[in-house]
Protein backbone atom coordinates (compact mmCIF):
# COMPACT_ATOMS: atom_id res chain seq x y z
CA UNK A 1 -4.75 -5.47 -22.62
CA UNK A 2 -5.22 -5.50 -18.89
CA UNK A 3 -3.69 -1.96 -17.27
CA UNK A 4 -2.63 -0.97 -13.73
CA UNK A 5 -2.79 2.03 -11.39
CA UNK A 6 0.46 1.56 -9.27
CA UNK A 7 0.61 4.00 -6.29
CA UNK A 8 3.52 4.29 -4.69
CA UNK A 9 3.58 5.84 -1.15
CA UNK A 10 6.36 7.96 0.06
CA UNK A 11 7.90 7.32 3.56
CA UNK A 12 5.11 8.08 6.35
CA UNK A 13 6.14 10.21 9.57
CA UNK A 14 4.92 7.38 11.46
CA UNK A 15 5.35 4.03 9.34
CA UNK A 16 3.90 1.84 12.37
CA UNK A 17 0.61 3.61 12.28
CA UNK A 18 0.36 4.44 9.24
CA UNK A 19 0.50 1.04 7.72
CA UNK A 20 -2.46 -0.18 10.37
CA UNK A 21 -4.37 2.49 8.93
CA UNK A 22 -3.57 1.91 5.37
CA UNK A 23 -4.38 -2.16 5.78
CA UNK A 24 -7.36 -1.48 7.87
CA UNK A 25 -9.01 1.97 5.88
CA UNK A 26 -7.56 2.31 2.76
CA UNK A 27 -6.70 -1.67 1.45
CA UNK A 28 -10.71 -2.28 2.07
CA UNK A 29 -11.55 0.61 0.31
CA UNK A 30 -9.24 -0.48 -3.09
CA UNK A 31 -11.05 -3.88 -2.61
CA UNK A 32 -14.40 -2.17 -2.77
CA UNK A 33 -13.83 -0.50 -6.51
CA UNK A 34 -16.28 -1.46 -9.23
CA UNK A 35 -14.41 -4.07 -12.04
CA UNK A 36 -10.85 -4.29 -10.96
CA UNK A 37 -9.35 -7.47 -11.31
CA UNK A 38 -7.12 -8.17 -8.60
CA UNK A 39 -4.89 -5.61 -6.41
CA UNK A 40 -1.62 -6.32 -5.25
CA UNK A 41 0.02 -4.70 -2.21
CA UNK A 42 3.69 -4.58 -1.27
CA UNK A 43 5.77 -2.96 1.51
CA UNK A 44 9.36 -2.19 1.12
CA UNK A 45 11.94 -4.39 2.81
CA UNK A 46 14.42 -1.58 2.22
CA UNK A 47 14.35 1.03 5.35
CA UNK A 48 15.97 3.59 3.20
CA UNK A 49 14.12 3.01 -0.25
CA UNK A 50 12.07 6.44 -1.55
CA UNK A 51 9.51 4.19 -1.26
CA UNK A 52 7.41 2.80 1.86
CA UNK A 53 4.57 1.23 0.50
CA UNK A 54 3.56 0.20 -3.19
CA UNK A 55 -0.02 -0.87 -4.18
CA UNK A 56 -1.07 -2.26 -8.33
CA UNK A 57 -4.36 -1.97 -9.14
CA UNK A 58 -5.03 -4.01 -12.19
CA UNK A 59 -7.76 -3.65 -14.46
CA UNK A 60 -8.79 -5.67 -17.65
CA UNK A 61 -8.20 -2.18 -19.75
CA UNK A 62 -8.85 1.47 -19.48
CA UNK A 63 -12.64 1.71 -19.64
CA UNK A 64 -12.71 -0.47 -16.75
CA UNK A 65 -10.09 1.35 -14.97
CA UNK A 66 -12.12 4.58 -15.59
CA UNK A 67 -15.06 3.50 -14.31
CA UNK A 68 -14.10 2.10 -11.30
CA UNK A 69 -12.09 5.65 -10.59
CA UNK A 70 -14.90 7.75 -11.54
CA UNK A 71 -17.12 6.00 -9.54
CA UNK A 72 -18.78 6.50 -5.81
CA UNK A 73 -16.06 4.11 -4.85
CA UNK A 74 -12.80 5.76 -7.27
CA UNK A 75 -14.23 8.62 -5.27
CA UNK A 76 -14.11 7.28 -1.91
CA UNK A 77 -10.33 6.14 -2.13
CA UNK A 78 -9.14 9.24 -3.82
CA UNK A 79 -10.62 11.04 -0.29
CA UNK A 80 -9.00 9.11 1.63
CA UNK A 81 -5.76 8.68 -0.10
CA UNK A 82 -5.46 12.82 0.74
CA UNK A 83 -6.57 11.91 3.83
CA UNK A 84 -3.71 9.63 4.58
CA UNK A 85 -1.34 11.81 3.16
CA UNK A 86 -2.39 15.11 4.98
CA UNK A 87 -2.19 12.72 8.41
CA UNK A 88 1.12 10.45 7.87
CA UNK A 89 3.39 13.71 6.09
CA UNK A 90 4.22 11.80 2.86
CA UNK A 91 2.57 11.46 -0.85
CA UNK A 92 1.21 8.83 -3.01
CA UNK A 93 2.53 9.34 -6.48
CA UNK A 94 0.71 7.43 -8.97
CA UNK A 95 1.35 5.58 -12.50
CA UNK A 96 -1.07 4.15 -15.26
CA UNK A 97 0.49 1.78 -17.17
CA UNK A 98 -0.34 -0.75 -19.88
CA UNK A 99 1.11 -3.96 -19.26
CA UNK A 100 3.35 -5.03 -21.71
CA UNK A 101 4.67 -9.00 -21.03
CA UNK A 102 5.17 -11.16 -18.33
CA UNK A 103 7.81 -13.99 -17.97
């Protein structure tokens, strides 16, 4: 059953630059992890949404997701995911989910 890891960023105190980092730094680094599928990346059209940015990670199932998180890579954009929140003021709160249908 394939799974996700859906991060969803907070509003940044800069949106401008954060978002050229985040495409530039952080969207090659996702591309980079070990097994995933396919990654899909979304920005909000909504200026006052809780949300600024929304990324799904999507794995085949959760060994695969493990692995890719617990390796060099996993490793690599967990660093820099504190990295962009300690620099751009917000937070990345993240889901794991199990997909369950699709229409």
């Amino acid at each position: 059953m394939t799974v996700k890891l859906v991060a969803l960023w907070t509003k940044p105190n800069d949106a401008e630059a954060f978002d050229k980092d985040y495409d530039a730094t952080h969207a090659v680094l996702v591309g980079k992890l070990p097994g995933m599928s396919s990654a899909i990346f979304c920005k909000s059209m909504d200026p006052n949404a809780q949300y600024h940015r929304i990324a799904e990670l999507i794995f085949d199932d959760a060994g695969a997701m493990g692995t890719a998180l617990g390796s060099p890579e996993g490793a690599e954009l967990l660093a820099d995911a504190g990295r962009l929140s300690e620099t751009f003021g917000n937070q990345v709160d993240v889901l794991t989910v199990e997909e369950q249908s699709r229409i």
